[in-house]
Protein backbone atom coordinates (compact mmCIF):
# COMPACT_ATOMS: atom_id res chain seq x y z
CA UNK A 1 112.37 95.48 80.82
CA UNK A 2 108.93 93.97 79.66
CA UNK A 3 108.99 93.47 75.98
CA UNK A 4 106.11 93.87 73.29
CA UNK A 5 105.97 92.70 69.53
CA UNK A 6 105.37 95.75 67.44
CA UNK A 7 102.57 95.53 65.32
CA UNK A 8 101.78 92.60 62.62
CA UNK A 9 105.37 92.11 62.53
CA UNK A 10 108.18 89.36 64.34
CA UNK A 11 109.88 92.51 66.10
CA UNK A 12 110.31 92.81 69.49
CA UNK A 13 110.72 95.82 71.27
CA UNK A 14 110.99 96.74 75.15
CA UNK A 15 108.02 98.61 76.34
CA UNK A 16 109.97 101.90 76.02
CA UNK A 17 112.14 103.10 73.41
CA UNK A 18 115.19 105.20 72.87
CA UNK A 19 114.80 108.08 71.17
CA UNK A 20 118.13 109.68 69.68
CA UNK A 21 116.89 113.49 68.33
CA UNK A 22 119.02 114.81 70.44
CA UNK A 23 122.66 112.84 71.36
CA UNK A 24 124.30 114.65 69.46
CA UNK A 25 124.04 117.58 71.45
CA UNK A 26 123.89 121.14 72.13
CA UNK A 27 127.44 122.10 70.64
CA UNK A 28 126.86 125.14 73.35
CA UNK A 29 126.86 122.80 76.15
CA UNK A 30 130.29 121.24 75.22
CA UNK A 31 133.64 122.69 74.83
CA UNK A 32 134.16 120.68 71.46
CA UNK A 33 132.22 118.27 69.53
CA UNK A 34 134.16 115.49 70.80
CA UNK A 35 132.84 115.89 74.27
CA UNK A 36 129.32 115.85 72.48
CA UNK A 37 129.68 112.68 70.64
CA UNK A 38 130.81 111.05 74.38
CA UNK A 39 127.67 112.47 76.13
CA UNK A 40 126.05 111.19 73.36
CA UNK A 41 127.43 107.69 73.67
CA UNK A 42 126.90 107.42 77.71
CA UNK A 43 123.82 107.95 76.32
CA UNK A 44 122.47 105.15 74.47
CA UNK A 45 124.57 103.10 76.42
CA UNK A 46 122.73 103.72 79.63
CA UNK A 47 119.80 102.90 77.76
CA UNK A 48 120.94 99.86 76.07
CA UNK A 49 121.82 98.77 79.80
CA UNK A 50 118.65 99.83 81.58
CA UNK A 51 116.89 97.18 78.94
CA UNK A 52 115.43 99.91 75.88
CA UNK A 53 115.66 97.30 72.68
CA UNK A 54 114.22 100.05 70.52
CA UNK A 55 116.45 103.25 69.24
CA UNK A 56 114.59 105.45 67.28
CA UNK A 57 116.24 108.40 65.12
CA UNK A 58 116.23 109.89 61.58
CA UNK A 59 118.11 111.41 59.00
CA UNK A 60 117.40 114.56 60.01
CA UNK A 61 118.57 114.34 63.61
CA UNK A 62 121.89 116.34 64.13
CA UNK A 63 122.58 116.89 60.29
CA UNK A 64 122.94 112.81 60.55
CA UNK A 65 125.26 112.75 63.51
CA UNK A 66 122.79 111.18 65.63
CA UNK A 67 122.98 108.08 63.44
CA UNK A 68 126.81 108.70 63.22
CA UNK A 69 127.40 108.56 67.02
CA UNK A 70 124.99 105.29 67.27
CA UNK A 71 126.68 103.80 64.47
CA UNK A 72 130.16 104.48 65.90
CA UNK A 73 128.63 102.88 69.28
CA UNK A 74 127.11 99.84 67.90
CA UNK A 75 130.79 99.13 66.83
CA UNK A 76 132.48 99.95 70.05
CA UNK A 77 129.72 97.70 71.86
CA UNK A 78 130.09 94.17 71.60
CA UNK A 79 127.16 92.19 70.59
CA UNK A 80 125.04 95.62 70.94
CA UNK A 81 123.68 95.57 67.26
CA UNK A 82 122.65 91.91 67.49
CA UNK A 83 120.33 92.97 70.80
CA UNK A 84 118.74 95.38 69.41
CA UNK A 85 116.18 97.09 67.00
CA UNK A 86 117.02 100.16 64.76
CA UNK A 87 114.66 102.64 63.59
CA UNK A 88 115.10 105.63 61.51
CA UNK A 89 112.77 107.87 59.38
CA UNK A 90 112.74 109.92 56.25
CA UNK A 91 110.79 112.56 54.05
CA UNK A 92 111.51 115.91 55.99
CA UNK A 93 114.02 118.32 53.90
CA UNK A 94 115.10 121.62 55.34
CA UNK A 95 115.47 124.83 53.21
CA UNK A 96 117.93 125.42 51.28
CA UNK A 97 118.69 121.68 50.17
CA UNK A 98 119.16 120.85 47.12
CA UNK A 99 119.26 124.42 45.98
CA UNK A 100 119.58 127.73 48.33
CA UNK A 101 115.74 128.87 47.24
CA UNK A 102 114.20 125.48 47.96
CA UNK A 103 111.69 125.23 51.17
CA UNK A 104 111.21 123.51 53.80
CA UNK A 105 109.33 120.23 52.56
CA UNK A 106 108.24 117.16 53.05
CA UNK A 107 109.55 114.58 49.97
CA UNK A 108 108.02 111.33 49.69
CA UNK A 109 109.17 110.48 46.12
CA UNK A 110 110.52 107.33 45.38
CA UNK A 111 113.96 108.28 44.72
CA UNK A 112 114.41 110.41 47.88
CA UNK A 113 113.03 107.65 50.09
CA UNK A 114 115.32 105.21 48.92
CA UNK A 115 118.63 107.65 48.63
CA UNK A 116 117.74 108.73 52.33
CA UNK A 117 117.73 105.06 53.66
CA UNK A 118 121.11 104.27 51.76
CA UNK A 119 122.82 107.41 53.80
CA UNK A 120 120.98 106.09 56.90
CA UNK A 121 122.59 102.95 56.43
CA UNK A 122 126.00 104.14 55.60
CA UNK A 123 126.22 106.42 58.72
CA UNK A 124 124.92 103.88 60.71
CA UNK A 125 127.46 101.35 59.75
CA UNK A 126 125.01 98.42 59.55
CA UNK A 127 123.23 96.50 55.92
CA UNK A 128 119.69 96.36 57.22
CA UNK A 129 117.47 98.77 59.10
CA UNK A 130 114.94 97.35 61.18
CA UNK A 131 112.20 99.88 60.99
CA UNK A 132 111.70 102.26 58.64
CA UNK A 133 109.41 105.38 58.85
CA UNK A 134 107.72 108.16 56.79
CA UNK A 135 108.18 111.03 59.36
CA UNK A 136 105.96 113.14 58.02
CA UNK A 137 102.79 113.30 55.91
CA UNK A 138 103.88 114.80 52.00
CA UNK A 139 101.11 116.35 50.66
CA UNK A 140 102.31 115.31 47.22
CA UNK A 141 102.79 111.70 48.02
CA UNK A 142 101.67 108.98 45.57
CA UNK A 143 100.73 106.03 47.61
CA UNK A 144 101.91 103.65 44.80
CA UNK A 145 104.92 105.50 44.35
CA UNK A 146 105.85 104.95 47.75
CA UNK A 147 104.93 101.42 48.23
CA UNK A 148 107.51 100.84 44.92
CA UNK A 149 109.76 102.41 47.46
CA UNK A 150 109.67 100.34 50.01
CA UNK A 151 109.46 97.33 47.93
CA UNK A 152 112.72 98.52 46.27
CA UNK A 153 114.51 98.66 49.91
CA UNK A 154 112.79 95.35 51.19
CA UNK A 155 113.80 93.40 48.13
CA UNK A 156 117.70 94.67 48.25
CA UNK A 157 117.20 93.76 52.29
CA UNK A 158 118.05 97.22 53.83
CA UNK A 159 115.01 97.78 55.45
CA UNK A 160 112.93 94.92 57.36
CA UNK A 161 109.75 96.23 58.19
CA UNK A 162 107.86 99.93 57.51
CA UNK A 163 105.94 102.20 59.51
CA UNK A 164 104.81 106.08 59.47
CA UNK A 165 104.85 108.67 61.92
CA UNK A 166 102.32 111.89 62.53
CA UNK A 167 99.76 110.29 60.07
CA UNK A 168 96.35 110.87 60.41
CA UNK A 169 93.99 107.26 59.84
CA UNK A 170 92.72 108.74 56.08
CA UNK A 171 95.99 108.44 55.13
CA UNK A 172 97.32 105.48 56.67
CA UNK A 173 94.38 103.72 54.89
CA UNK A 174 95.16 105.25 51.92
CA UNK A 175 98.83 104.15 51.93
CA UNK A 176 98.03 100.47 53.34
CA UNK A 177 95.80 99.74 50.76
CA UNK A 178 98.49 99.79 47.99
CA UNK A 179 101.98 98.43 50.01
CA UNK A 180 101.83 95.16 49.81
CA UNK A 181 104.16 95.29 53.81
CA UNK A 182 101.93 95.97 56.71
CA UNK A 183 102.95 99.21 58.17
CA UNK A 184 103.23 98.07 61.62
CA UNK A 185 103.90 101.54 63.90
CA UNK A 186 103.09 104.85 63.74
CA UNK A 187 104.80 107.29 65.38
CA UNK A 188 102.42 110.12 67.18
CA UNK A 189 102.56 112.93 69.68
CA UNK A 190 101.02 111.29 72.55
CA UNK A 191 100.47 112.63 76.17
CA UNK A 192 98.25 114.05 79.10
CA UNK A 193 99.45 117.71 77.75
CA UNK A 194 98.39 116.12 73.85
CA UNK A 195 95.47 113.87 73.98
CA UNK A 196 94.10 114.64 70.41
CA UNK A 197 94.24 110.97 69.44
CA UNK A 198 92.39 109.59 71.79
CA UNK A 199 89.23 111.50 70.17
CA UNK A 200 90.47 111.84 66.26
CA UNK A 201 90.20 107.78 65.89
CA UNK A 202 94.01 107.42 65.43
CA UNK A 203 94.32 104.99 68.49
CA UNK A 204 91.46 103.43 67.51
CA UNK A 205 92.35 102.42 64.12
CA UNK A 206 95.74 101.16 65.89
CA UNK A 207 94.15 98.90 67.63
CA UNK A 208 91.68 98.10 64.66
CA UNK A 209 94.44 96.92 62.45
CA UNK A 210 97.04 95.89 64.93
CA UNK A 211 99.55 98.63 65.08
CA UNK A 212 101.71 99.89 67.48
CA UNK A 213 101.61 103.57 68.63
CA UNK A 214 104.79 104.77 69.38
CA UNK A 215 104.07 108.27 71.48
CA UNK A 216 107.03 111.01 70.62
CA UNK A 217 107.27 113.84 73.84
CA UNK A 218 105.56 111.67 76.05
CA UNK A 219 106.20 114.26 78.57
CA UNK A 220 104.48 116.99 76.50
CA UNK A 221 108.26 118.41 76.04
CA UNK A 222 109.28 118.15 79.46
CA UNK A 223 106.28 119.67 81.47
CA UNK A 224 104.71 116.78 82.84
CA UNK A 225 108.30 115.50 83.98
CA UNK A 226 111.13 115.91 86.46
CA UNK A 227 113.84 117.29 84.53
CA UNK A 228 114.51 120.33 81.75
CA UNK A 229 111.67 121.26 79.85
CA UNK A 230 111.69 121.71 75.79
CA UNK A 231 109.10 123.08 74.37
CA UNK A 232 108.29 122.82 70.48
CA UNK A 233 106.90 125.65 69.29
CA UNK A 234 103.44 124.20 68.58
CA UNK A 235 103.79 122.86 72.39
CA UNK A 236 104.01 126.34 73.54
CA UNK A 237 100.55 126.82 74.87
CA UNK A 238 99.91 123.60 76.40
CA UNK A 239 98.39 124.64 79.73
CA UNK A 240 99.79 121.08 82.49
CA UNK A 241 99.23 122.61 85.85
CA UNK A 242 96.02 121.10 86.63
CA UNK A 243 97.40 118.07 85.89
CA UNK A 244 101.09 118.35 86.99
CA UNK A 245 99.20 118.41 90.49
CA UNK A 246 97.48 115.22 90.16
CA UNK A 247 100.80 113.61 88.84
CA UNK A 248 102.48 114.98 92.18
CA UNK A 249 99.73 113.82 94.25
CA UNK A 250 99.72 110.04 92.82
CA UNK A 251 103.44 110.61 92.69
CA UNK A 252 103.91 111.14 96.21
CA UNK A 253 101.14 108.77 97.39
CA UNK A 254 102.81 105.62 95.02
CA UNK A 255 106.62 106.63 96.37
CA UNK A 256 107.96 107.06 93.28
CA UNK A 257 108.12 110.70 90.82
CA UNK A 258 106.37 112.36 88.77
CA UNK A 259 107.68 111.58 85.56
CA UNK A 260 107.26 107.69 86.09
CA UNK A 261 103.49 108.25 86.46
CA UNK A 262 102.86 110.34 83.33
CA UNK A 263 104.96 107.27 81.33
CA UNK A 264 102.82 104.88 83.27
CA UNK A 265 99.60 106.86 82.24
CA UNK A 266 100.51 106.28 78.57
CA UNK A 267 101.58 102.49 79.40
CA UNK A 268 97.95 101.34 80.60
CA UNK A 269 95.97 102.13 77.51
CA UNK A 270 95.19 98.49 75.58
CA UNK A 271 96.56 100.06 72.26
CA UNK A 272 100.20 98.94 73.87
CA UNK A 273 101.56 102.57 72.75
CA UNK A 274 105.21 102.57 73.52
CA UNK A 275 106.42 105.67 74.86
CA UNK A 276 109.61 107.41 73.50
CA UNK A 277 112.15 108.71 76.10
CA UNK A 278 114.03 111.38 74.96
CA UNK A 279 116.48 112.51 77.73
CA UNK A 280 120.44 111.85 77.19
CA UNK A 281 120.50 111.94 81.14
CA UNK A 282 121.78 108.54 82.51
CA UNK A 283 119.92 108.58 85.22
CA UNK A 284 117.02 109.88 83.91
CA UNK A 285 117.20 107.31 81.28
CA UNK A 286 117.49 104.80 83.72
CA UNK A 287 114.79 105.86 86.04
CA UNK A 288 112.25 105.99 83.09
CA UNK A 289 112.56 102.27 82.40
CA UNK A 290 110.75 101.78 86.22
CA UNK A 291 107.57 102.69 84.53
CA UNK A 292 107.50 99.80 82.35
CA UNK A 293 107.13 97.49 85.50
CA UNK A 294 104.52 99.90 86.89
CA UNK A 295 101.04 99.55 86.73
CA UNK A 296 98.55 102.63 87.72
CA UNK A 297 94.56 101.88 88.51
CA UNK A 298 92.02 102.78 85.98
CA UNK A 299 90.82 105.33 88.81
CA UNK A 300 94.10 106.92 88.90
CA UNK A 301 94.41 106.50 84.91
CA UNK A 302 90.63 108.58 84.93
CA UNK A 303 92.09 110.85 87.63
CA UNK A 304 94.94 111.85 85.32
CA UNK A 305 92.88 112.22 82.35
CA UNK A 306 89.94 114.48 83.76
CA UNK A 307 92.43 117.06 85.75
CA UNK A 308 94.13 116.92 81.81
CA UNK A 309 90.44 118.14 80.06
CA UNK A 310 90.35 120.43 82.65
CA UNK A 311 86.32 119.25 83.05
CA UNK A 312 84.43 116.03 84.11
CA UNK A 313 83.75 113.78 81.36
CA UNK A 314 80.46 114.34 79.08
């Protein structure tokens, strides 16, 4: 698979990545957890075979199994872990945790960034994570509390370089200007069915200051693709059918399916956004690195993105 440096950083990443939320499993799909974990594993090993470098997860994926099941494959995998990158991401804390009456938050404090990398580490079974995110935004975040943070991890060498995800460019300013790493992804809903960065200067700024926009539900949660669809709730309303038609009609004309040409879509823009594939389908896994090695025209790329706004461009 084509490769591309991520950000202002000596990381090198394939031109998709792997994204673990959900290898784990649905514990209703399997008849015990053990058959979970494997389905899991097949997994990431199809894409650590089809050529993804880049495995993205968090603490909060599974409860932490997700990091548990690609720890216990990195071991089981010879020379995996030396081939590729590791990401992870902290900050989001259910209910209920630390005591039953605590919300839902977001905790960007010094002390739970750094605990929640340690754990990271320790279920992943490796001393050094490669990239390290803020998932998302804490409205009570000190910038210079943070960037102690990360200096804290980067010093002891468990984390290698930073990035955020779902920040908007106020606050990636505001947090750049104080860490003294430069915070070289951030990781943003990105697709024809989600297009709100394209006009809110996010992409913009990526490309102002050289980093790399990793695009989570790429497929706008499995509408724009070929295979199951799962919706977020705040993806509910997305309204694809215009466009799902112009995806089929490109689809069919190229020879190839629909879900390659919405990745492809995302692939063209000059920000280099890497898109996140999500599916813990083999095949499907498989079939989604093709895109890297496709290139659409900007007509089709325009096609795509005026059947999206649903009107001709201004």
């Amino acid at each position: 698979m084509k490769t591309i440096k991520l950000g202002n950083s000596s990381l090198v990443s394939s031109r998709l990545c792997y994204g673990c939320w959900r290898i784990a499993g649905d514990r209703n799909q399997f008849k015990t957890a053990a058959e979970a974990d494997a389905a899991g594993r097949a997994a990431l090993v199809a894409a650590y075979e089809s050529g993804y470098i880049l495995f993205d997860g968090a603490d909060i994926y599974g409860g932490g199994r997700c990091e548990e099941i690609l720890g216990k494959t990195l071991r089981e995998v010879s020379g995996m872990r030396g081939k590729i990158l590791i990401a992870s991401k902290c900050g989001v804390r259910h209910a209920g945790t630390p005591t039953p009456d605590s919300p839902g938050r977001y905790d960007f404090s010094a002390e739970h960034i750094v605990q929640s990398c340690e754990q990271s580490l320790k279920r992943l079974g490796i001393e050094t994570i490669d990239l390290y995110m803020l998932h998302r935004p804490d409205y009570l975040g000190d910038p210079h509390e943070i960037a102690g943070a990360f200096a804290r991890l980067f010093d002891a060498g468990k984390v290698r370089f930073f990035g955020v995800s779902n920040f908007r460019p106020s606050l990636v300013n505001s947090l750049q200007a104080v860490v003294p790493f430069p915070l070289v992804v951030n990781q943003i809903e990105i697709s024809l069915a989600q297009r709100a960065v394209f006009e809110d200067g996010t992409l913009d700024q990526c490309q102002e200051k050289g980093i790399t926009p990793m695009a989570w539900s790429p497929l706008g949660g499995g509408l724009l693709g070929d295979g199951a669809r799962r919706l977020l709730p705040a993806q509910q309303g997305y309204k694809t059918e215009p466009v799902v038609k112009v995806l089929d009609d490109i689809a069919s004309a190229r020879g190839v399916n629909r879900t390659l040409i919405a990745l492809a879509w995302l692939l063209k823009h000059p920000g280099k956004i890497v898109p996140i594939i999500g599916t813990t389908n083999p095949e499907r896994i498989r079939e989604a690195a093709k895109a890297a090695e496709f290139e659409l025209s900007r007509e089709e790329w325009y096609r795509l993105f005026i059947a999206a706004r649903g009107e001709p461009l201004p």
